[in-house]
PDB file of N, CA and C in Angstrom:
ATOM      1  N   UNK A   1      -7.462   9.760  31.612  1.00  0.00           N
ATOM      2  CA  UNK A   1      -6.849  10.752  30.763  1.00  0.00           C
ATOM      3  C   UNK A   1      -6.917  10.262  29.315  1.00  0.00           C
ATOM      4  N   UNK A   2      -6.725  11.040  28.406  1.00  0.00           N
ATOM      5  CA  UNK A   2      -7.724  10.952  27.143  1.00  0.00           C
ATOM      6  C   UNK A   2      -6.517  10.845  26.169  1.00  0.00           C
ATOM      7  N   UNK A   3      -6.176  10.360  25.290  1.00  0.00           N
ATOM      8  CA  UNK A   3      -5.124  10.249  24.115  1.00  0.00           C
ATOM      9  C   UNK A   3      -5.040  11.788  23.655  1.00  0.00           C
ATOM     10  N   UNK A   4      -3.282  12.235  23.848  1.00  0.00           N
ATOM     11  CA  UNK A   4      -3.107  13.189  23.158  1.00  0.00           C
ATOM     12  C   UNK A   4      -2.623  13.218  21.330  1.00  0.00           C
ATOM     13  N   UNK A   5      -2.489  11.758  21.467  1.00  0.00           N
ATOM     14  CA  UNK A   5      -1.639  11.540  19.783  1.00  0.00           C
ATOM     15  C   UNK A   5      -2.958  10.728  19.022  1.00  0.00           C
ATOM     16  N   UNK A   6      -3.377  11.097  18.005  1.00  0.00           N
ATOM     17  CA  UNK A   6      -3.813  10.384  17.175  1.00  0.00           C
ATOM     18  C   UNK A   6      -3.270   9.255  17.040  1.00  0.00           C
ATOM     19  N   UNK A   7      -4.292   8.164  17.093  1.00  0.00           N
ATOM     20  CA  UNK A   7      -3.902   6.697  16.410  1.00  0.00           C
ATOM     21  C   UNK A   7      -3.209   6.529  14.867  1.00  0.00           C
ATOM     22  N   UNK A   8      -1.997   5.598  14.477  1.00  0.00           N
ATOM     23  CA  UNK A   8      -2.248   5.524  13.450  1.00  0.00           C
ATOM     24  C   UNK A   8      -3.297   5.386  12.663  1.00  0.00           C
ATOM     25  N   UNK A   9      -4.378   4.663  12.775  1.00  0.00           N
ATOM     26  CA  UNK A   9      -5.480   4.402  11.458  1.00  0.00           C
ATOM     27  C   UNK A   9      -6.078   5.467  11.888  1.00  0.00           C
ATOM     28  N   UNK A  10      -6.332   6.481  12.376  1.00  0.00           N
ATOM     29  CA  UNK A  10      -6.399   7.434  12.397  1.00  0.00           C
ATOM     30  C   UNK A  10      -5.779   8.607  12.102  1.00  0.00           C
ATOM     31  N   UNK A  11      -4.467   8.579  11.691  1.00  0.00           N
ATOM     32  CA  UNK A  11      -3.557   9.322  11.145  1.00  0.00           C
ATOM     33  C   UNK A  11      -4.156   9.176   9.409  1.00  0.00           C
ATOM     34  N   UNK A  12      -3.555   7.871   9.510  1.00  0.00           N
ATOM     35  CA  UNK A  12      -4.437   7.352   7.641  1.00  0.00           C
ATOM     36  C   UNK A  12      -5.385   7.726   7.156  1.00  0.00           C
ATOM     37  N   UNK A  13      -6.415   7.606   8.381  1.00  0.00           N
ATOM     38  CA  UNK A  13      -7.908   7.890   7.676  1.00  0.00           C
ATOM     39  C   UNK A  13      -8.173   9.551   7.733  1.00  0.00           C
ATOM     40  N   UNK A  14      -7.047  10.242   8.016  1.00  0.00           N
ATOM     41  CA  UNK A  14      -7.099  11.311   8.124  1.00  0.00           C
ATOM     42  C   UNK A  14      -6.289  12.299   6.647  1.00  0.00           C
ATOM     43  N   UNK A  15      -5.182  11.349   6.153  1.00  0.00           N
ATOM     44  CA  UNK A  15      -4.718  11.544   5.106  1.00  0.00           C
ATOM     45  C   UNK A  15      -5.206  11.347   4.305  1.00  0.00           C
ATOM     46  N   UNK A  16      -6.334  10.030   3.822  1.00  0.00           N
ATOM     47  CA  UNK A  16      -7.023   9.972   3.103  1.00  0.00           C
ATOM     48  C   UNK A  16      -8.266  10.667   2.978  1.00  0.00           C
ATOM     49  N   UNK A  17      -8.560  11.290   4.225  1.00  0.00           N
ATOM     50  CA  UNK A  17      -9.373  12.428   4.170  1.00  0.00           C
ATOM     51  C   UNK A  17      -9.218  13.976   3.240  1.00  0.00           C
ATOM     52  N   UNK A  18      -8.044  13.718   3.890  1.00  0.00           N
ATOM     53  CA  UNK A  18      -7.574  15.448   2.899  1.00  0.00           C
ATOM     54  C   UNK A  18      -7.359  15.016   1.713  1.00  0.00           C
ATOM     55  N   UNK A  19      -7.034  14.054   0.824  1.00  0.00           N
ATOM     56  CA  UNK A  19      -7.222  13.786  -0.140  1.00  0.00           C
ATOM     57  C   UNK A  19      -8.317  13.370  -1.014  1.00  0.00           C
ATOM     58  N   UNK A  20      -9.068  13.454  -0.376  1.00  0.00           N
ATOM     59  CA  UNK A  20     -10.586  13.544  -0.945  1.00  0.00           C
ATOM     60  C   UNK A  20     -10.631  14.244  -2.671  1.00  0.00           C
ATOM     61  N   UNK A  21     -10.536  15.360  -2.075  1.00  0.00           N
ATOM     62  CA  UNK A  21     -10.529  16.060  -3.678  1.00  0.00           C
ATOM     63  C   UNK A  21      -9.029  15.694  -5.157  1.00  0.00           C
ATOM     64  N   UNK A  22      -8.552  15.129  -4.517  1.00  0.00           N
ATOM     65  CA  UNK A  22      -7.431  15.117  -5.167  1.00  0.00           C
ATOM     66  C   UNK A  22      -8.135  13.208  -5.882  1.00  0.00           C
ATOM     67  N   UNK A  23      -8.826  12.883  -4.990  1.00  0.00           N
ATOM     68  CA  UNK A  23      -9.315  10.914  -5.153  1.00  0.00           C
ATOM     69  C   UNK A  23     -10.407  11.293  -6.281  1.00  0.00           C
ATOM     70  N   UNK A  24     -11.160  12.261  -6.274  1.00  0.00           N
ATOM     71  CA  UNK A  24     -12.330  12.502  -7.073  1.00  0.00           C
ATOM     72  C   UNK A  24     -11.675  13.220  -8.402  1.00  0.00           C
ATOM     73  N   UNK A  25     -10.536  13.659  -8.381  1.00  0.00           N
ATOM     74  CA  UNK A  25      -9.923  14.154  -9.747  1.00  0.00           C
ATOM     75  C   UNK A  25      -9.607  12.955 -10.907  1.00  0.00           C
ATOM     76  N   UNK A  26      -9.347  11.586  -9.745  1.00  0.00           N
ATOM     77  CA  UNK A  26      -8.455  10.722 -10.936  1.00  0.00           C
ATOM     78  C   UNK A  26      -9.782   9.742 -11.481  1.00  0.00           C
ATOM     79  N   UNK A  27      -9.468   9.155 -12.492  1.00  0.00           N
ATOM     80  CA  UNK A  27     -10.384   7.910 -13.128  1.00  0.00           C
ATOM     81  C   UNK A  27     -10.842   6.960 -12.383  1.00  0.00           C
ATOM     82  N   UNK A  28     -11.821   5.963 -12.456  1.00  0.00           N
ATOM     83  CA  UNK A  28     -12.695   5.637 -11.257  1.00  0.00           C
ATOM     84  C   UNK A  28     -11.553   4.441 -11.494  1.00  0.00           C
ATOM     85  N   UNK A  29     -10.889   3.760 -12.232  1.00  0.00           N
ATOM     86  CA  UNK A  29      -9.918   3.066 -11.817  1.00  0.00           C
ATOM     87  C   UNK A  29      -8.544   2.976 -11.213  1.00  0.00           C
ATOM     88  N   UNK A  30      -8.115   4.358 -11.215  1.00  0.00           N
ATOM     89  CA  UNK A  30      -7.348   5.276 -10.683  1.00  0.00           C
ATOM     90  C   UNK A  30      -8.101   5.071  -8.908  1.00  0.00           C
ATOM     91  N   UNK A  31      -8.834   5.523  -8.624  1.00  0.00           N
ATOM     92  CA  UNK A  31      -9.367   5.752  -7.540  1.00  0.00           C
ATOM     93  C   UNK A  31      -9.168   4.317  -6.681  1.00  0.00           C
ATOM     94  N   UNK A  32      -9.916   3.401  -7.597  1.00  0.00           N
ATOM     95  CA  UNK A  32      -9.689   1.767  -6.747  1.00  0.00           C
ATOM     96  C   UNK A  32      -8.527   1.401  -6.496  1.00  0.00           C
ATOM     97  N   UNK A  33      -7.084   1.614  -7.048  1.00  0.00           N
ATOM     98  CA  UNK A  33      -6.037   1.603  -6.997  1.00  0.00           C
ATOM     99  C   UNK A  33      -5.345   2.858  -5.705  1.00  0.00           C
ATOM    100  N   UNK A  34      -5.946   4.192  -5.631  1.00  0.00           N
ATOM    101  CA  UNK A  34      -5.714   4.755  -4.752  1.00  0.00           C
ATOM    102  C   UNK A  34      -6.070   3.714  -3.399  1.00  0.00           C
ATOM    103  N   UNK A  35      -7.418   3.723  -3.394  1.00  0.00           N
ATOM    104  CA  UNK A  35      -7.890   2.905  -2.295  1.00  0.00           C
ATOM    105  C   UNK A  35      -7.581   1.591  -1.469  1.00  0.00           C
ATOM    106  N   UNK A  36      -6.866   0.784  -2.862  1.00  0.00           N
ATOM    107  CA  UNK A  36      -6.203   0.021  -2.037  1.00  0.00           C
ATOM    108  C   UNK A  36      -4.781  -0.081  -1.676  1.00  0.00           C
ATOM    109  N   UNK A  37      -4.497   1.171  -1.880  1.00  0.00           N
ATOM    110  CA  UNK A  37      -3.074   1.248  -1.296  1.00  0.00           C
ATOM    111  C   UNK A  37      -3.231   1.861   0.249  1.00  0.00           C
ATOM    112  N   UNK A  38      -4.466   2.585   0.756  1.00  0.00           N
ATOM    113  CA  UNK A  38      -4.572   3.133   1.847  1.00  0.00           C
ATOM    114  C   UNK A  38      -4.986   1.963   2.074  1.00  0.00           C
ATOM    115  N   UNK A  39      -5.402   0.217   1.727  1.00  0.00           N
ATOM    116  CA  UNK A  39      -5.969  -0.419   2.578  1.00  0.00           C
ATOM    117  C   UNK A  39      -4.611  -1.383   2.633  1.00  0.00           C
ATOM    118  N   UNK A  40      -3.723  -1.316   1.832  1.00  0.00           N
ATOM    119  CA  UNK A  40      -2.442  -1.664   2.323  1.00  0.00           C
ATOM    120  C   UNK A  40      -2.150  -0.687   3.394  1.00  0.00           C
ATOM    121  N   UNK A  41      -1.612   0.414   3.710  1.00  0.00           N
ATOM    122  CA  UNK A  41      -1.044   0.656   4.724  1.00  0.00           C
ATOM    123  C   UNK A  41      -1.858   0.137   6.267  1.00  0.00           C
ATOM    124  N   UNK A  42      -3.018   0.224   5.769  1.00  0.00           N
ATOM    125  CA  UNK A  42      -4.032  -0.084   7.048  1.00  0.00           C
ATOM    126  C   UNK A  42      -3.406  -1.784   7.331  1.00  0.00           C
ATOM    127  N   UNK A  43      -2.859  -2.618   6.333  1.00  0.00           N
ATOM    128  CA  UNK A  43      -2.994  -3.581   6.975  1.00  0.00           C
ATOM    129  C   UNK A  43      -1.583  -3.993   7.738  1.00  0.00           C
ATOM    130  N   UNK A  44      -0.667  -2.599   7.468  1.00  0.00           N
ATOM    131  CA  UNK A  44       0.484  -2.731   8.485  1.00  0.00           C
ATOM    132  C   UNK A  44       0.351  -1.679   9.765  1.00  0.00           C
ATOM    133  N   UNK A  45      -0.643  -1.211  10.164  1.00  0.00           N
ATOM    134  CA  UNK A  45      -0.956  -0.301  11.003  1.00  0.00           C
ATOM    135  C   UNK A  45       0.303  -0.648  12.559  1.00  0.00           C
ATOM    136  N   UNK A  46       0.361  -1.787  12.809  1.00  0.00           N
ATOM    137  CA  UNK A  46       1.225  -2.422  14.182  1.00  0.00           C
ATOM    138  C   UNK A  46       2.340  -1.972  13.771  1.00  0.00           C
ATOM    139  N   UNK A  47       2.874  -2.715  12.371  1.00  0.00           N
ATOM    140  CA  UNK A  47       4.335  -2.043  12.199  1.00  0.00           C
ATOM    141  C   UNK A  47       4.753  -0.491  11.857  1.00  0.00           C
ATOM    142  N   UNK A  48       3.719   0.044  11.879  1.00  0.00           N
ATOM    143  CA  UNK A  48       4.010   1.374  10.999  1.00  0.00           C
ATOM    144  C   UNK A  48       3.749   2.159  12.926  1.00  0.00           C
ATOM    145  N   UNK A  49       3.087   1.908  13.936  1.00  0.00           N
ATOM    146  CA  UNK A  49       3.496   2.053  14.948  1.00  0.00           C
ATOM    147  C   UNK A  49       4.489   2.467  16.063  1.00  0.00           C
ATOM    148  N   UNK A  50       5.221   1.396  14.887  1.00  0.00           N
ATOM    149  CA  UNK A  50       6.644   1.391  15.422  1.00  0.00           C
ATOM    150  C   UNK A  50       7.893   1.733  15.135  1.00  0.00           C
ATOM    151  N   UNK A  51       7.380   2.558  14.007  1.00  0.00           N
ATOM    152  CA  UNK A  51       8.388   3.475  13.521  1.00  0.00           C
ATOM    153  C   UNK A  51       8.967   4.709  14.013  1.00  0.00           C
ATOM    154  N   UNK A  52       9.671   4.493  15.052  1.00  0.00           N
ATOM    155  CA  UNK A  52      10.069   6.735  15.552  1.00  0.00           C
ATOM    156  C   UNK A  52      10.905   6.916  14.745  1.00  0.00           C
ATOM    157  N   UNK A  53      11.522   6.483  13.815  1.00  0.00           N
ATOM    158  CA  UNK A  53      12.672   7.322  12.939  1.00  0.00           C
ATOM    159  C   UNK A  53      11.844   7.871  12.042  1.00  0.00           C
ATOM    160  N   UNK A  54      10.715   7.372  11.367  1.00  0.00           N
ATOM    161  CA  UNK A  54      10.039   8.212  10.294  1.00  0.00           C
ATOM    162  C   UNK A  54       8.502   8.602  10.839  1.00  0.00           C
ATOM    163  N   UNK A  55       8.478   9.671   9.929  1.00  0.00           N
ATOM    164  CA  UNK A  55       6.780   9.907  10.035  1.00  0.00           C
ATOM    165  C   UNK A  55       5.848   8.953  10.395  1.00  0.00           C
ATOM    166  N   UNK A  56       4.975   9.006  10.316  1.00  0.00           N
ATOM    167  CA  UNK A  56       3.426   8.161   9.997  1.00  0.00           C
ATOM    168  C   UNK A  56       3.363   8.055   8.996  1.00  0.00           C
ATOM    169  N   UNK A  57       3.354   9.335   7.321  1.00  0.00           N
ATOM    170  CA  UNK A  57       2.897   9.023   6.183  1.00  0.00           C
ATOM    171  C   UNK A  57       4.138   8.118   5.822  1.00  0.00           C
ATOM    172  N   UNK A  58       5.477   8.804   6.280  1.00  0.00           N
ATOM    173  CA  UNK A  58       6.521   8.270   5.744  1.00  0.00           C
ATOM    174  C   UNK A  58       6.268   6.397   5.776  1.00  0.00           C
ATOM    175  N   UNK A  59       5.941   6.168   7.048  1.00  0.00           N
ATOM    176  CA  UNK A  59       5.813   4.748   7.120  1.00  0.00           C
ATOM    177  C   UNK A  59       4.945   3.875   6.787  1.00  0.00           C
ATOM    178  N   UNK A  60       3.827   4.497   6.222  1.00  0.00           N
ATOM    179  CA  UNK A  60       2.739   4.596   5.666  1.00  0.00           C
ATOM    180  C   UNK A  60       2.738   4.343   3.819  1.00  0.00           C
ATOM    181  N   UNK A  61       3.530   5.048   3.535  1.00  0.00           N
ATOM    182  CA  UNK A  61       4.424   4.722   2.347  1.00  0.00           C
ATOM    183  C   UNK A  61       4.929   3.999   2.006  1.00  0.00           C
ATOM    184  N   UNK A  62       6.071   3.316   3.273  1.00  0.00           N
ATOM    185  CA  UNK A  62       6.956   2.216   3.386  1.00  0.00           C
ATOM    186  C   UNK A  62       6.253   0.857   3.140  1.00  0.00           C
ATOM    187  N   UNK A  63       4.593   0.916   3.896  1.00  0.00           N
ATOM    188  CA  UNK A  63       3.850  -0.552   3.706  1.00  0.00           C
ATOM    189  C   UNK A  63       3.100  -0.700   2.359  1.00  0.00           C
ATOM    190  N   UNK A  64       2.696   0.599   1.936  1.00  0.00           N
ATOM    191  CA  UNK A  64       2.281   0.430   0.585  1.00  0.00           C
ATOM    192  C   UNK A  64       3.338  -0.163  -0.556  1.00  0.00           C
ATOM    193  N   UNK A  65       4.160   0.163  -0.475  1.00  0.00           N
ATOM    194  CA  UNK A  65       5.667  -0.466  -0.835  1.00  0.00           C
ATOM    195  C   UNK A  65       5.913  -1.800  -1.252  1.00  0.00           C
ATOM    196  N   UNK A  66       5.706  -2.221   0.444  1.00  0.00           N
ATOM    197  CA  UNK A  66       6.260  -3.333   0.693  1.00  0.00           C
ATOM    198  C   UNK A  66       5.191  -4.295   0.053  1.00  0.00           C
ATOM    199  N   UNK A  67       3.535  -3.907   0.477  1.00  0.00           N
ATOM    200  CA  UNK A  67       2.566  -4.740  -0.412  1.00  0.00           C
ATOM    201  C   UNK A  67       2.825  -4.921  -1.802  1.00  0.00           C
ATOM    202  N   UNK A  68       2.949  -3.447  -2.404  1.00  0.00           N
ATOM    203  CA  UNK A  68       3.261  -3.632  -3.960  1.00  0.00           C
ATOM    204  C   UNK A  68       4.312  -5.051  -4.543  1.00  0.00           C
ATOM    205  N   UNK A  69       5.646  -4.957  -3.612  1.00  0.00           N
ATOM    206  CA  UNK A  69       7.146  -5.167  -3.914  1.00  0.00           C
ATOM    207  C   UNK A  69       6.320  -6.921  -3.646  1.00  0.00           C
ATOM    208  N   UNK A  70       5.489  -7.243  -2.548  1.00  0.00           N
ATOM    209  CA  UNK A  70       5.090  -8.726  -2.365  1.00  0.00           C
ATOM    210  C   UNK A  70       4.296  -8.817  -3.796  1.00  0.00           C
ATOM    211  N   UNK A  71       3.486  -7.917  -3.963  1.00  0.00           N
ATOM    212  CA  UNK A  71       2.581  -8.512  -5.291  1.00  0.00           C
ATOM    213  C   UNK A  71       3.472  -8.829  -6.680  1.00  0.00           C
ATOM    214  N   UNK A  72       4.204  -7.915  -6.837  1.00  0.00           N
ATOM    215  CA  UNK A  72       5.111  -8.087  -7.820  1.00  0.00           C
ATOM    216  C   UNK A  72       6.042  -9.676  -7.807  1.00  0.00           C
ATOM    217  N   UNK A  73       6.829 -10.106  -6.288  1.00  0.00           N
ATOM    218  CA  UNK A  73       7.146 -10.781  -6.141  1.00  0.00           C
ATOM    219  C   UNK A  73       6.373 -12.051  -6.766  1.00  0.00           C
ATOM    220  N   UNK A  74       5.265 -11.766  -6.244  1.00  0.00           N
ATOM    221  CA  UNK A  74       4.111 -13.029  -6.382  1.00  0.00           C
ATOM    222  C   UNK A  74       3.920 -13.433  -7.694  1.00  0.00           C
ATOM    223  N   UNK A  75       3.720 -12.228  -8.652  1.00  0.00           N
ATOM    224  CA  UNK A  75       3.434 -12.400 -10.028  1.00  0.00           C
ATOM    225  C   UNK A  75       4.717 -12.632 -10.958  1.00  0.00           C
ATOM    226  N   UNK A  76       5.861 -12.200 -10.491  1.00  0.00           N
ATOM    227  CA  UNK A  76       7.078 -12.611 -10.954  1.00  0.00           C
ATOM    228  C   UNK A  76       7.543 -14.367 -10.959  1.00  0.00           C
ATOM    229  N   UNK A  77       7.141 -14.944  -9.641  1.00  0.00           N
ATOM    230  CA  UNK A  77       6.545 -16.293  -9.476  1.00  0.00           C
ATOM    231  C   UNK A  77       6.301 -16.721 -10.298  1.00  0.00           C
ATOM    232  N   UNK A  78       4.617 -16.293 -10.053  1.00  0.00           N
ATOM    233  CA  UNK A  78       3.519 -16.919 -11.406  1.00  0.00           C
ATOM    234  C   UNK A  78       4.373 -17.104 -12.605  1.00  0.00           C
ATOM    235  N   UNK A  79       4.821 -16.265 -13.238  1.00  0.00           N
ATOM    236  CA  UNK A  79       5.344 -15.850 -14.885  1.00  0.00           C
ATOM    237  C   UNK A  79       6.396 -17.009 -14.927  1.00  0.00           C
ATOM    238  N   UNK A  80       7.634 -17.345 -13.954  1.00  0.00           N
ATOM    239  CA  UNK A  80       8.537 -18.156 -13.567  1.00  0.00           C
ATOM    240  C   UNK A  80       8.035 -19.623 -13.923  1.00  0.00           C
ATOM    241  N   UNK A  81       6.754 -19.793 -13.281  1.00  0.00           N
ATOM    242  CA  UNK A  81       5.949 -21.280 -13.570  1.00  0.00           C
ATOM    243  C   UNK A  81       5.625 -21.644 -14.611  1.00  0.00           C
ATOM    244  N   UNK A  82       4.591 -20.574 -15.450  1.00  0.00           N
ATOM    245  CA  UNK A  82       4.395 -20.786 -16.578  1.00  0.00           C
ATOM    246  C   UNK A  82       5.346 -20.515 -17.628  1.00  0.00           C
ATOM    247  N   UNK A  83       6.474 -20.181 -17.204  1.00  0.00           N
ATOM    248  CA  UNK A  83       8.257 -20.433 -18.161  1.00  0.00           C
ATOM    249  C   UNK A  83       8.229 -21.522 -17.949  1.00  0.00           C
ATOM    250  N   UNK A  84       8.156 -22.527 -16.627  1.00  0.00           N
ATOM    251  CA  UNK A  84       8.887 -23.337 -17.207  1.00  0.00           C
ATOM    252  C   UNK A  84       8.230 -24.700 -17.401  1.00  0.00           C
ATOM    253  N   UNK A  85       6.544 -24.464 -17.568  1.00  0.00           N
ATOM    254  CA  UNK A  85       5.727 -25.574 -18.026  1.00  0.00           C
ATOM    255  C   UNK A  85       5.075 -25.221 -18.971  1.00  0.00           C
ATOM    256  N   UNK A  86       5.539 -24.452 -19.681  1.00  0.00           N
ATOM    257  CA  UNK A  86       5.190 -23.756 -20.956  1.00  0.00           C
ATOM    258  C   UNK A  86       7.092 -24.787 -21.858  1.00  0.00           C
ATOM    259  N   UNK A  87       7.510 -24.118 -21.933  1.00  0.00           N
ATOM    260  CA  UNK A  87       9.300 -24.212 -22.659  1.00  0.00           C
ATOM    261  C   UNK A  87       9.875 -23.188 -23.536  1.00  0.00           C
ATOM    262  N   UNK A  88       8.878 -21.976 -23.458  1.00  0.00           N
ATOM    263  CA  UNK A  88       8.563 -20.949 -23.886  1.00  0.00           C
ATOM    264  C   UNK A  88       8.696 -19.963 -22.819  1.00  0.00           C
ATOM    265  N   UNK A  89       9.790 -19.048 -23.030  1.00  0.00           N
ATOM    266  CA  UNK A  89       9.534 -17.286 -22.286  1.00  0.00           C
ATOM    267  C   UNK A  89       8.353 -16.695 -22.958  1.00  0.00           C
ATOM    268  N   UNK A  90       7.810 -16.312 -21.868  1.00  0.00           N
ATOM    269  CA  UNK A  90       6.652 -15.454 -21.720  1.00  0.00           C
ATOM    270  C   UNK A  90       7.519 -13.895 -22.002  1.00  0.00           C
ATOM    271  N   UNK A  91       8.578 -13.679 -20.801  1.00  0.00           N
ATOM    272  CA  UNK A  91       8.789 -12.518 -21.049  1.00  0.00           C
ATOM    273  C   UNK A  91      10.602 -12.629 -21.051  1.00  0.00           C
ATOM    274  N   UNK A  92      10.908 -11.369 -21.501  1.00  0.00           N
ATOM    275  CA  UNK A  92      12.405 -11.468 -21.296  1.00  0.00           C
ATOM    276  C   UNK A  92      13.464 -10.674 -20.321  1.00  0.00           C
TER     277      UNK A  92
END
C-alpha cells in the first residue's frame, strides 16, 4: 500500500515549488538567501516530522528560525572575541 501523506521534503519541495514565481521576482541575491533558508528547513526535515501541533510550513518556519537564531548566535560570539582581544567595542 502506497503513502497517502506526502513526505515532509516533499511537502518543502513542493512549497518551494509554488513559489517559483514569487523566487524569480526578487534580486539574484535575494534568491540565494531564499534558497538557503529552504535548505535550512530541509536540514531539520526529522524534527519538523514531528510536529502534530503545527503545520508542515508552520514547522518549516520554526527551523528556518532556529538556523537563523544559531547563526546570529554564532556571529554574536565572533564580535564577543574580537571585543575582547581587540580592548575596543566593535559594537554597542
Amino acid at each position: 500500500m502506497g503513502r497517502t501523506l506526502p513526505t515532509i521534503t516533499q511537502q518543502i519541495s513542493d512549497t518551494e515549488a509554488a513559489l517559483a514565481r514569487f523566487r524569480r521576482t526578487l534580486r539574484k541575491s535575494d534568491q540565494y538567501i531564499l534558497d538557503g533558508m529552504f535548505a535550512a528547513a530541509r536540514r531539520h526535515t526529522a524534527a519538523i516530522s514531528h510536529t502534530d501541533a503545527l503545520l508542515p510550513f508552520e514547522a518549516a518556519l520554526l527551523a528556518i528560525l532556529l538556523e537563523q537564531a544559531r547563526e546570529i548566535a554564532t556571529l554574536r560570539q565572533q564580535v564577543e572575541q574580537l571585543n575582547c582581544g581587540t580592548g575596543y567595542r566593535l559594537v554597542d
